[in-house]
Protein backbone atom coordinates (compact mmCIF):
# COMPACT_ATOMS: atom_id res chain seq x y z
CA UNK A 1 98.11 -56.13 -19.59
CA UNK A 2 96.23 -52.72 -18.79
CA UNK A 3 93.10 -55.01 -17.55
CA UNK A 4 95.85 -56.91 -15.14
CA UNK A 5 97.20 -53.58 -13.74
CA UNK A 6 94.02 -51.87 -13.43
CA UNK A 7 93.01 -55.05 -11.01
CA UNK A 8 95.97 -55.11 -9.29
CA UNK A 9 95.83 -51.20 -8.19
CA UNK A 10 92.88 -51.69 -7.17
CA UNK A 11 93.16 -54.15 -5.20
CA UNK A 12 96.04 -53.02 -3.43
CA UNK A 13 94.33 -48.98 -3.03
CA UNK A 14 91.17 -50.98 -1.91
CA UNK A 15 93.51 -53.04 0.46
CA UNK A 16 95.45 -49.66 1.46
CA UNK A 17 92.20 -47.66 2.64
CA UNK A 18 89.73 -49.99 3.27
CA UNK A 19 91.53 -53.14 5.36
CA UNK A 20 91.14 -51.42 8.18
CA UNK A 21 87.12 -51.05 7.52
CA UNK A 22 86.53 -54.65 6.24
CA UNK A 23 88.01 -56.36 9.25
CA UNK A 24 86.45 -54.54 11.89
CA UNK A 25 82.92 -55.19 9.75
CA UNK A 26 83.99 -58.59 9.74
CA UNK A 27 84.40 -59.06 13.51
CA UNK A 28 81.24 -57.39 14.30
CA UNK A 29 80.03 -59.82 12.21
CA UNK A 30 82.00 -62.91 13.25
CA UNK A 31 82.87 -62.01 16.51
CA UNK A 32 86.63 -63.80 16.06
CA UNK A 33 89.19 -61.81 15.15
CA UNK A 34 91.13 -64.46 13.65
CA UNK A 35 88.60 -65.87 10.71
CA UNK A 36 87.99 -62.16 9.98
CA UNK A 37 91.89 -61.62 9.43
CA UNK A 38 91.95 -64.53 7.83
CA UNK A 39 88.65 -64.09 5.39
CA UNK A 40 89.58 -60.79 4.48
CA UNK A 41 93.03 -62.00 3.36
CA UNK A 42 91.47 -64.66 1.45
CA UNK A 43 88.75 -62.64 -0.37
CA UNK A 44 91.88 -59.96 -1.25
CA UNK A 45 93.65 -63.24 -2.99
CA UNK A 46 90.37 -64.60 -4.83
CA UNK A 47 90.09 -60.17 -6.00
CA UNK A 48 93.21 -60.17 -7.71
CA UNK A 49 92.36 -63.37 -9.99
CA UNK A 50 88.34 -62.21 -10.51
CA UNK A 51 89.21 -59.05 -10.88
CA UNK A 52 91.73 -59.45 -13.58
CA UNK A 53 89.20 -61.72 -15.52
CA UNK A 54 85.76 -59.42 -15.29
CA UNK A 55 87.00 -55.87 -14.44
CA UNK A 56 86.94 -54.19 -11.00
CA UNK A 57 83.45 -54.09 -9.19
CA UNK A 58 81.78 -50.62 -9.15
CA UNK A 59 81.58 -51.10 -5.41
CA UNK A 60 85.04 -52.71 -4.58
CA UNK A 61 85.18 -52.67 -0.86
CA UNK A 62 81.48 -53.88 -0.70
CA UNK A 63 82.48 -56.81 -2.64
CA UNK A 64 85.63 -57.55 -0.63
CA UNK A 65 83.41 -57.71 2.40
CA UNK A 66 80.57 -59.89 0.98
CA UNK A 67 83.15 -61.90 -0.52
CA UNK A 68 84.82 -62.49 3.23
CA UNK A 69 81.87 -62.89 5.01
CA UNK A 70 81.03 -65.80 2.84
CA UNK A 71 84.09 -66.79 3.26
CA UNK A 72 84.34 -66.67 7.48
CA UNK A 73 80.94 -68.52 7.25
CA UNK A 74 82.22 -71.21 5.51
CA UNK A 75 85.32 -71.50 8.11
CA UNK A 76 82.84 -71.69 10.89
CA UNK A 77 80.98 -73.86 9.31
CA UNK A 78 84.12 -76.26 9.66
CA UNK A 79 84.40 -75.79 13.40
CA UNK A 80 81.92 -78.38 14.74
CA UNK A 81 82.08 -76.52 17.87
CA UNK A 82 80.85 -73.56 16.00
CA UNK A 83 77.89 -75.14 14.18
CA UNK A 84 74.95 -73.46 15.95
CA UNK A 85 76.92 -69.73 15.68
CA UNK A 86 77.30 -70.73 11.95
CA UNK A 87 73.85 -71.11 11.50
CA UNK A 88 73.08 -68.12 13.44
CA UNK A 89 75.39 -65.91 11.44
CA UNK A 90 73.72 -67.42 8.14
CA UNK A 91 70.18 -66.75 8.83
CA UNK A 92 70.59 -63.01 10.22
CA UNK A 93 73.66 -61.74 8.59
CA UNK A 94 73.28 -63.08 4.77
CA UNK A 95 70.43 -60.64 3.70
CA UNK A 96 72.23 -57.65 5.14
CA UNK A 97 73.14 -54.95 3.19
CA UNK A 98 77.15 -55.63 2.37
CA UNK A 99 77.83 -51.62 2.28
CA UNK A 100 77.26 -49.62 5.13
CA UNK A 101 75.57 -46.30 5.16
CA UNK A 102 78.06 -43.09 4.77
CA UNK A 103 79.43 -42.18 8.16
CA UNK A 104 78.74 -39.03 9.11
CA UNK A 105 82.48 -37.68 10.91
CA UNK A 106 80.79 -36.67 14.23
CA UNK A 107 78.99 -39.93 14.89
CA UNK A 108 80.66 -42.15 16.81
CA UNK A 109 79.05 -45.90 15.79
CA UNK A 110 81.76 -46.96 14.11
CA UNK A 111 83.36 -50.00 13.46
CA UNK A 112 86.34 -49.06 13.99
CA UNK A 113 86.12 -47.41 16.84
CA UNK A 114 84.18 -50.49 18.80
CA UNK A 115 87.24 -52.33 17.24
CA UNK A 116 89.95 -49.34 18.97
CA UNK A 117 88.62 -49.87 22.29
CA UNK A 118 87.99 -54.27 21.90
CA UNK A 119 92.10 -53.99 21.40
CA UNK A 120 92.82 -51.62 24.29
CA UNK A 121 90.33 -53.65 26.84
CA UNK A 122 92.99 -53.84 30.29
CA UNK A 123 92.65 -57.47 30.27
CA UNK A 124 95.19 -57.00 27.44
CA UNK A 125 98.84 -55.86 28.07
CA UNK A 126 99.45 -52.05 26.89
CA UNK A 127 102.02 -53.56 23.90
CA UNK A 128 99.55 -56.06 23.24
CA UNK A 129 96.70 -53.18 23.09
CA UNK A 130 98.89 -51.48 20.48
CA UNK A 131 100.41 -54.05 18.55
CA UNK A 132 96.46 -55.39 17.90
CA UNK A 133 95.14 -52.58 16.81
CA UNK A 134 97.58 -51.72 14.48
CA UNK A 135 98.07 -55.28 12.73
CA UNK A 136 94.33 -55.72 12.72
CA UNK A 137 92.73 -51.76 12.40
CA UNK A 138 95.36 -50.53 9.74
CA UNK A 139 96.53 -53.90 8.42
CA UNK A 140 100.32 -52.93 8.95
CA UNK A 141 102.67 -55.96 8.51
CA UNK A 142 104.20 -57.91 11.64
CA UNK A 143 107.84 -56.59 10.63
CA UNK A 144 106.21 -52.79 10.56
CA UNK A 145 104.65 -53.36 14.25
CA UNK A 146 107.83 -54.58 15.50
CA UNK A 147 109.89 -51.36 14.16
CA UNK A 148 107.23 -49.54 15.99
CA UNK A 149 108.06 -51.34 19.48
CA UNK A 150 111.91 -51.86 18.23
CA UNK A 151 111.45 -55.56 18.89
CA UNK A 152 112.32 -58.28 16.90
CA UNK A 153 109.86 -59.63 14.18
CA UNK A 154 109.13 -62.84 16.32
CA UNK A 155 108.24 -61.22 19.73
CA UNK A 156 105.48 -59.62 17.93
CA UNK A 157 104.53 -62.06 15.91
CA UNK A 158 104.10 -63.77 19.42
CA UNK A 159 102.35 -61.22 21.22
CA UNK A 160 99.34 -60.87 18.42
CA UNK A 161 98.53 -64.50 18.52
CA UNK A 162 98.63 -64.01 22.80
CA UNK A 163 96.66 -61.19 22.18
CA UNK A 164 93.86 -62.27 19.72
CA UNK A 165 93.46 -65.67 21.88
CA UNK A 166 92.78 -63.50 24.99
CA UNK A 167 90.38 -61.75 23.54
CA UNK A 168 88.62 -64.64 22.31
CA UNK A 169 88.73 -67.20 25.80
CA UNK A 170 87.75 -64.36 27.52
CA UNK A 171 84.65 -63.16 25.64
CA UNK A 172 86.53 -59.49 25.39
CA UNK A 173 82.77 -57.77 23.83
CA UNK A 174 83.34 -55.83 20.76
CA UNK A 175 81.98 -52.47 22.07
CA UNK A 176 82.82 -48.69 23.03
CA UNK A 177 83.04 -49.06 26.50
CA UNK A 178 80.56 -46.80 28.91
CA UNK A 179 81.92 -43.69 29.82
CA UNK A 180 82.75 -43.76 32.94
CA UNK A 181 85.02 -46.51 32.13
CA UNK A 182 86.61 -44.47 28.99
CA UNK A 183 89.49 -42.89 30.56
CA UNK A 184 90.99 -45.89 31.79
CA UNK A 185 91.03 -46.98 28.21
CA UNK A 186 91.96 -43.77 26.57
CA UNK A 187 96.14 -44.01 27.18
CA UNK A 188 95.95 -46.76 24.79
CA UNK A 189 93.68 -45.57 22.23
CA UNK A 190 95.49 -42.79 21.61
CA UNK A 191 98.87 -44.57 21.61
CA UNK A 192 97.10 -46.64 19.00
CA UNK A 193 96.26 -44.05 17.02
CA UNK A 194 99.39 -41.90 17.06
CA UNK A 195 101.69 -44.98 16.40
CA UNK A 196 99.37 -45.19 13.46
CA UNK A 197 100.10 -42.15 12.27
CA UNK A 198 104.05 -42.30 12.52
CA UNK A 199 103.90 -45.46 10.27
CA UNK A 200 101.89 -43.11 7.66
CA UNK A 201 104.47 -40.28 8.27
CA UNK A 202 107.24 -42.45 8.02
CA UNK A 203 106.39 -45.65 6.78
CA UNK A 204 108.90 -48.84 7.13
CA UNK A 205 109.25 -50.22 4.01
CA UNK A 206 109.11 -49.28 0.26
CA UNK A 207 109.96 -46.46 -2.10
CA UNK A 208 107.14 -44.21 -0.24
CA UNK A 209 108.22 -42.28 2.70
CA UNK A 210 104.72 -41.05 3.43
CA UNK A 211 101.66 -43.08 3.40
CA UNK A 212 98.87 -40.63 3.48
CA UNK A 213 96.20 -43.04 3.68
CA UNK A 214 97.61 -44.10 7.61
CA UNK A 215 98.10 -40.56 8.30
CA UNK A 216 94.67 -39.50 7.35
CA UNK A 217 92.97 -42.63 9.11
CA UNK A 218 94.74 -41.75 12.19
CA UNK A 219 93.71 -37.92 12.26
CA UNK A 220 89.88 -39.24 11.83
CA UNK A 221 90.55 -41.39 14.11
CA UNK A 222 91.70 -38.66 16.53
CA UNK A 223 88.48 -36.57 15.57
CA UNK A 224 86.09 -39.19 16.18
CA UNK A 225 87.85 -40.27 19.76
CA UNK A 226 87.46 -36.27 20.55
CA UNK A 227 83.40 -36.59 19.52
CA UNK A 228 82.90 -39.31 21.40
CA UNK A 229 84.15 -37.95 24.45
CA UNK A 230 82.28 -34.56 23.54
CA UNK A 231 81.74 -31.92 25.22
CA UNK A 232 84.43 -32.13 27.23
CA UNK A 233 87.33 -33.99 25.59
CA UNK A 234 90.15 -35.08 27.79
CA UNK A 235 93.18 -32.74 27.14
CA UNK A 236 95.24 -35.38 25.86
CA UNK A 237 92.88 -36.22 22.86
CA UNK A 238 93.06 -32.59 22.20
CA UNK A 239 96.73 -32.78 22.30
CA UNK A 240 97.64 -35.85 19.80
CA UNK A 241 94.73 -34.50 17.13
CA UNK A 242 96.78 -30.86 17.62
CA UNK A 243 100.27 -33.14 17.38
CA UNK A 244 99.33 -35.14 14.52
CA UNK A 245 97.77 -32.31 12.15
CA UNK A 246 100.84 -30.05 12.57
CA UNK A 247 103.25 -32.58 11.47
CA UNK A 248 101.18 -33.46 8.78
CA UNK A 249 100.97 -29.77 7.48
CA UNK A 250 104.45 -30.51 6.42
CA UNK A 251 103.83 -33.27 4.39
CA UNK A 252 104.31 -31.61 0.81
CA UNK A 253 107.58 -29.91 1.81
CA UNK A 254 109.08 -33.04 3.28
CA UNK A 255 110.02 -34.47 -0.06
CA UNK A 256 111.70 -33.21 -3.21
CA UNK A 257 110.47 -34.00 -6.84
CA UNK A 258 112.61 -36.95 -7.35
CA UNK A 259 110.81 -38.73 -3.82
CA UNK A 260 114.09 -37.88 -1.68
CA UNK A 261 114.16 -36.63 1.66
CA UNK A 262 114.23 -32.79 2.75
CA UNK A 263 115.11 -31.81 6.07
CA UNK A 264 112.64 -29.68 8.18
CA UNK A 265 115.72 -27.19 8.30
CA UNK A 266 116.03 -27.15 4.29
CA UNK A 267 112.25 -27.58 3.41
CA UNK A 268 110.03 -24.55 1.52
CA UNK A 269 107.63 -23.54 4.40
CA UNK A 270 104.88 -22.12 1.77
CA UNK A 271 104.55 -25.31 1.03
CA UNK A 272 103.28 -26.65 4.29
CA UNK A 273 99.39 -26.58 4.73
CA UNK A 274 98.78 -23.38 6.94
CA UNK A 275 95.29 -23.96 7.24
CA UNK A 276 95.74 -27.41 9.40
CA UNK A 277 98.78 -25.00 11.24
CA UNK A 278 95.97 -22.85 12.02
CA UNK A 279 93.55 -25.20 13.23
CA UNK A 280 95.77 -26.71 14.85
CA UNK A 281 97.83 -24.35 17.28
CA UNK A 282 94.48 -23.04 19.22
CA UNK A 283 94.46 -26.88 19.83
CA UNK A 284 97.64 -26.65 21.61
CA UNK A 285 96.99 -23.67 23.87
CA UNK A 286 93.18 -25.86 24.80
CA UNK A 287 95.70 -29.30 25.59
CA UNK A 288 97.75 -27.04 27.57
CA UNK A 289 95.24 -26.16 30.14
CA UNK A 290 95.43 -27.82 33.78
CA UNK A 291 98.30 -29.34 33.17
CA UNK A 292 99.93 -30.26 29.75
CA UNK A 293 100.94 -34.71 29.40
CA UNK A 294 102.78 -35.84 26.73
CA UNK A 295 100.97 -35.30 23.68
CA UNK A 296 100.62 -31.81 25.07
CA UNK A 297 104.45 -31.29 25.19
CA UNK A 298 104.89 -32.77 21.69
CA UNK A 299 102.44 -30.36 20.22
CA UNK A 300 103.84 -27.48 21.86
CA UNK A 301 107.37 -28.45 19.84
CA UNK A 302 105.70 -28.66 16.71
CA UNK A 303 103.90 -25.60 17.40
CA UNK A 304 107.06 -23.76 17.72
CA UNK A 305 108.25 -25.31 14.56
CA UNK A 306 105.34 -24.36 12.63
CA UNK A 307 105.58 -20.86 14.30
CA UNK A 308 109.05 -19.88 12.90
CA UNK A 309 108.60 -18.04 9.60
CA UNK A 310 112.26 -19.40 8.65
CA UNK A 311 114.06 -22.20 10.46
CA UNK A 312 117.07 -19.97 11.89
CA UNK A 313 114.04 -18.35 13.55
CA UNK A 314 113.47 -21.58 15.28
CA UNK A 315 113.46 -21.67 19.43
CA UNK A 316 115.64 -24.02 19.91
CA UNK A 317 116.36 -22.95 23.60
CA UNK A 318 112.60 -23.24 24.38
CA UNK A 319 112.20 -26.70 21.81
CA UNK A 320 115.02 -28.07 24.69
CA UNK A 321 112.82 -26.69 27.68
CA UNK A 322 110.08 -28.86 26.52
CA UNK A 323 111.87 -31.93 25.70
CA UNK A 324 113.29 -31.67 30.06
CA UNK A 325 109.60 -31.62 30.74
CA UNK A 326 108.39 -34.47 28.20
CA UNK A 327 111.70 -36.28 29.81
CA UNK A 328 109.88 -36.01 33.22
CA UNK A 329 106.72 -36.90 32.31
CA UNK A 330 107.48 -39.62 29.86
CA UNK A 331 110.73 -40.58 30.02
CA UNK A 332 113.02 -42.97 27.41
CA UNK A 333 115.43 -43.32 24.51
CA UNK A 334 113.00 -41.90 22.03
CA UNK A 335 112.78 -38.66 23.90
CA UNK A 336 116.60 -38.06 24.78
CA UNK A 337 117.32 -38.67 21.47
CA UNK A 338 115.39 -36.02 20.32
CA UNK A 339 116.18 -33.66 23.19
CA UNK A 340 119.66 -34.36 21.95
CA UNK A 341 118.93 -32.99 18.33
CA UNK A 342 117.41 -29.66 19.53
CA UNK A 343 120.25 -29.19 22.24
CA UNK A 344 122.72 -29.58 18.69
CA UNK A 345 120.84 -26.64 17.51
CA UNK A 346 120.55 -24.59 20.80
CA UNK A 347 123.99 -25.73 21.56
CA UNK A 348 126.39 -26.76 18.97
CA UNK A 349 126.76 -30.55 17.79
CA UNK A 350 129.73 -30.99 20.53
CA UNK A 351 127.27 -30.86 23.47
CA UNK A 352 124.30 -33.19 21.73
CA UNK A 353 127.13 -35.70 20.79
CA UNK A 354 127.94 -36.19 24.29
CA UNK A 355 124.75 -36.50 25.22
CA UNK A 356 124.06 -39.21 21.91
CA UNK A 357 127.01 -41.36 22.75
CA UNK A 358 125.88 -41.40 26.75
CA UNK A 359 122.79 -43.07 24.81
CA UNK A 360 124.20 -45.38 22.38
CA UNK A 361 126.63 -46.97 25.08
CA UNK A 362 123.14 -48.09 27.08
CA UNK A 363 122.54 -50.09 23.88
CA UNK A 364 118.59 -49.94 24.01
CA UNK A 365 118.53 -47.90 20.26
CA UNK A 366 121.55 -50.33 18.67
CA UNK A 367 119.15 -51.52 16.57
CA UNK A 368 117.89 -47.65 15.44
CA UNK A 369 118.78 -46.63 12.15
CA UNK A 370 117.94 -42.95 14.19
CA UNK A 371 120.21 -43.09 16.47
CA UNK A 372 123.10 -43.80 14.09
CA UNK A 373 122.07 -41.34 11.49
CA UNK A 374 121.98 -38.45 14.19
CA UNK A 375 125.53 -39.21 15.70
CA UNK A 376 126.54 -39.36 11.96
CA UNK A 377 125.46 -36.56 11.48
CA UNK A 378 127.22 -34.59 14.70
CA UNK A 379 129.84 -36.31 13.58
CA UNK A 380 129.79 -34.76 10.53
CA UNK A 381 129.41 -31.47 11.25
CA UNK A 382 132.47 -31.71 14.12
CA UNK A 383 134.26 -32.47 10.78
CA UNK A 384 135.05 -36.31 12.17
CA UNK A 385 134.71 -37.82 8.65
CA UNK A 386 135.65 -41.31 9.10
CA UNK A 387 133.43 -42.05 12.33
CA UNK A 388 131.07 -40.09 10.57
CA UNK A 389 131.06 -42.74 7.49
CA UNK A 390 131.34 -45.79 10.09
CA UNK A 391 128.27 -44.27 11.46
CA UNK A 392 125.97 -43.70 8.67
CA UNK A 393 127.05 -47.25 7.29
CA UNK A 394 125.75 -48.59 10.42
CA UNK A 395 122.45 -46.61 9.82
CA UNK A 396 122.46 -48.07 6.46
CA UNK A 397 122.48 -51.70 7.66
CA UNK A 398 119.03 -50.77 9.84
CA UNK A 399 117.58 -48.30 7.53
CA UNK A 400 114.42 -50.10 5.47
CA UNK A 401 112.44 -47.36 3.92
CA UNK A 402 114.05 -46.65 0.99
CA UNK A 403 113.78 -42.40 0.65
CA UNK A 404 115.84 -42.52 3.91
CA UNK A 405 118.24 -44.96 2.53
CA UNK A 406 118.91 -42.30 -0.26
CA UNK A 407 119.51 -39.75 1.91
CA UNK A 408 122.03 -41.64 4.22
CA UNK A 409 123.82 -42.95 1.09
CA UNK A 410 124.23 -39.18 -0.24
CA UNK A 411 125.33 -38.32 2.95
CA UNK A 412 127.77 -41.06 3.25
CA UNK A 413 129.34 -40.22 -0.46
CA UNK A 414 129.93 -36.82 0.55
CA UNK A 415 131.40 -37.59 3.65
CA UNK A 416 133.74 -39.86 1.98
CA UNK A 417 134.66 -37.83 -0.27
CA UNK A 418 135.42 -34.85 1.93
CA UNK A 419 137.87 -37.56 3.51
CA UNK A 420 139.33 -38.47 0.25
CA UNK A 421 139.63 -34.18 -0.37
């Protein structure tokens, strides 16, 4: 039995770190991102029964990639129309070393990387750019892209298959892109990266809130687009490796010993990692000069989060300044939402309910568990029990990570049974 679970963790920690790696080796390799997907998933099934019958390799990834590449060769193989490329792949890729050489953080020859910027080419839509990258860089699940986009499960589903066959009828090359045409490109990378991240900080399903693996993939990620773009990274680069490392210094506080939820307000602040705080705010002030975007603004928030020795210390006043300027420069549900939870702090929950029903009645975050957790929760403190209650049951319906499911269902118990006091 110990054999069996020793395969299966590592399997899925090899699948958790690594997925990312393999299939971006694989497409360099293959050059189809569809029989690398699909390779990579089947070596990960043939793992967990080899594996549990003759240990885990000392190289595990290395062997999940051999074990693909055989695997895509034999697929292409099957294509008649791919019978020369077969043969090509066979004779120069076979003796190649199956583990690459340590990557060194500042280079920039990376496979994923090429594989970033091969997903964010503008022959593909900007969704479609994202929604790539994400299913086939950090192997998140079509159900976890679509919370991302707050689309239903078949629209994405949809839009990767449009995606992957436009890259492959029109010969999208799997390369980082010269650099005069990088900027062009860069929106998207860095969308791709940062919605990376928020699935790490907050991932979608499970007993896990955090997935530290996506959270640390995405600040490397961040670092490496910064190198590349050396010596003079674009501000907004600056701005989302500033963002991401500041919320991410709150990790350990952001959960209590039994895995529930803490709120920023209610969390131990020596517990957050002040030595990513302080690499990270001098980032802020760089992002800020000539003009700050959106990442930029974000930071700046966090910044003045991670600046306040004790939350009533907070600047709330100056937190809702920033979100009027992020609502200019980028504006939609997302942000007002948010701008509605500082102006309940800066203002009192009366003025931020207003502002959070204005938003539900446009209907575009119905299907948020957010949205209806935060007017719960002004409802709550108004003292409006019962539309409190209907509120956070509605949040519970939506709601499919399961540390936030605790927290709304101890919220909900208490609010019914203030009603019932």
């Amino acid at each position: 039995m110990a054999h069996t679970l020793d395969a299966d963790a590592a399997v899925d920690a090899v699948y958790r770190a690594d997925w990312g790696r393999i299939v971006a080796t694989l497409i360099r390799l293959v050059g189809d991102f569809d029989v690398a997907e699909e390779a990579a998933q089947e070596a990960f099934a043939v793992a967990v029964d080899q594996w549990r019958a003759s240990g885990v390799p000392e190289f595990p990834r290395a062997w999940i990639i051999q074990t693909a590449r055989h695997k895509a060769i034999d697929r292409i193989r099957r294509r008649v129309r791919f019978e020369e490329k077969a043969d090509a792949y066979v004779e120069a890729e076979l003796e190649r070393s199956v583990e690459a050489p340590a990557l060194d953080p500042g280079e920039i020859a990376d496979d994923r990387l090429r594989l970033i910027f091969t997903c964010c080419h503008p022959a593909l839509g900007p969704e479609a750019q994202v929604a790539l990258t994400l299913r086939t860089l950090g192997g998140l699940q079509t159900d976890e892209i679509a919370r991302a986009f707050l689309v239903p499960i078949t629209t994405m589903a949809q839009r990767l298959v449009r995606a992957k066959a436009k890259i492959r009828d029109a010969r999208i090359p799997y390369t980082v892109p010269e650099t005069g045409d990088l900027p062009a490109r860069l929106d998207a990378v860095l969308t791709v990266i940062y919605l990376i991240f928020n699935e790490g900080y907050a991932a979608t399903r499970g007993e896990a809130l955090v997935r530290t693996d996506l959270s640390a993939e995405a600040i490397r990620l961040a670092r490496l687009v910064r190198a590349l773009m050396a010596p003079s990274p674009p501000a907004e680069a600056t701005a989302l490796l500033a963002l991401m490392l500041l919320h991410d210094s709150r990790r350990e506080a952001r959960l209590d010993e039994a895995g529930d939820l803490v709120l920023l307000e209610d969390q131990d602040r020596r517990r957050w990692n002040h030595a990513q705080i302080a690499e990270a705010l001098p980032l802020v002030e760089e992002a800020f000069h000539g003009g700050p975007g959106p990442f930029a603004v974000q930071a700046a928030v966090a910044a003045l989060h991670c600046q306040a020795p004790r939350a009533e210390d907070t600047d709330w006043p100056q937190i809702v300044r920033l979100y009027d300027l992020l609502a200019r420069l980028q504006p939609s549900p997302i942000v007002s939402l948010n701008r509605a939870a500082a102006v309940a702090m800066a203002d009192g929950p009366r003025a931020a309910l207003a502002l959070v029903d204005a938003l539900a009645a446009t209907g575009d975050l119905d299907g948020y568990h957010l949205l209806h957790a935060a007017r719960a929760d002004l409802q709550r403190r108004l003292g409006s029990r019962a539309e409190a209650a209907e509120s956070y049951a509605k949040a519970l319906t939506l709601v499919t990570n399961e540390a936030e499911r605790r927290f709304l269902e101890r919220r909900l118990r208490e609010v019914r049974q203030g009603e019932e006091g």
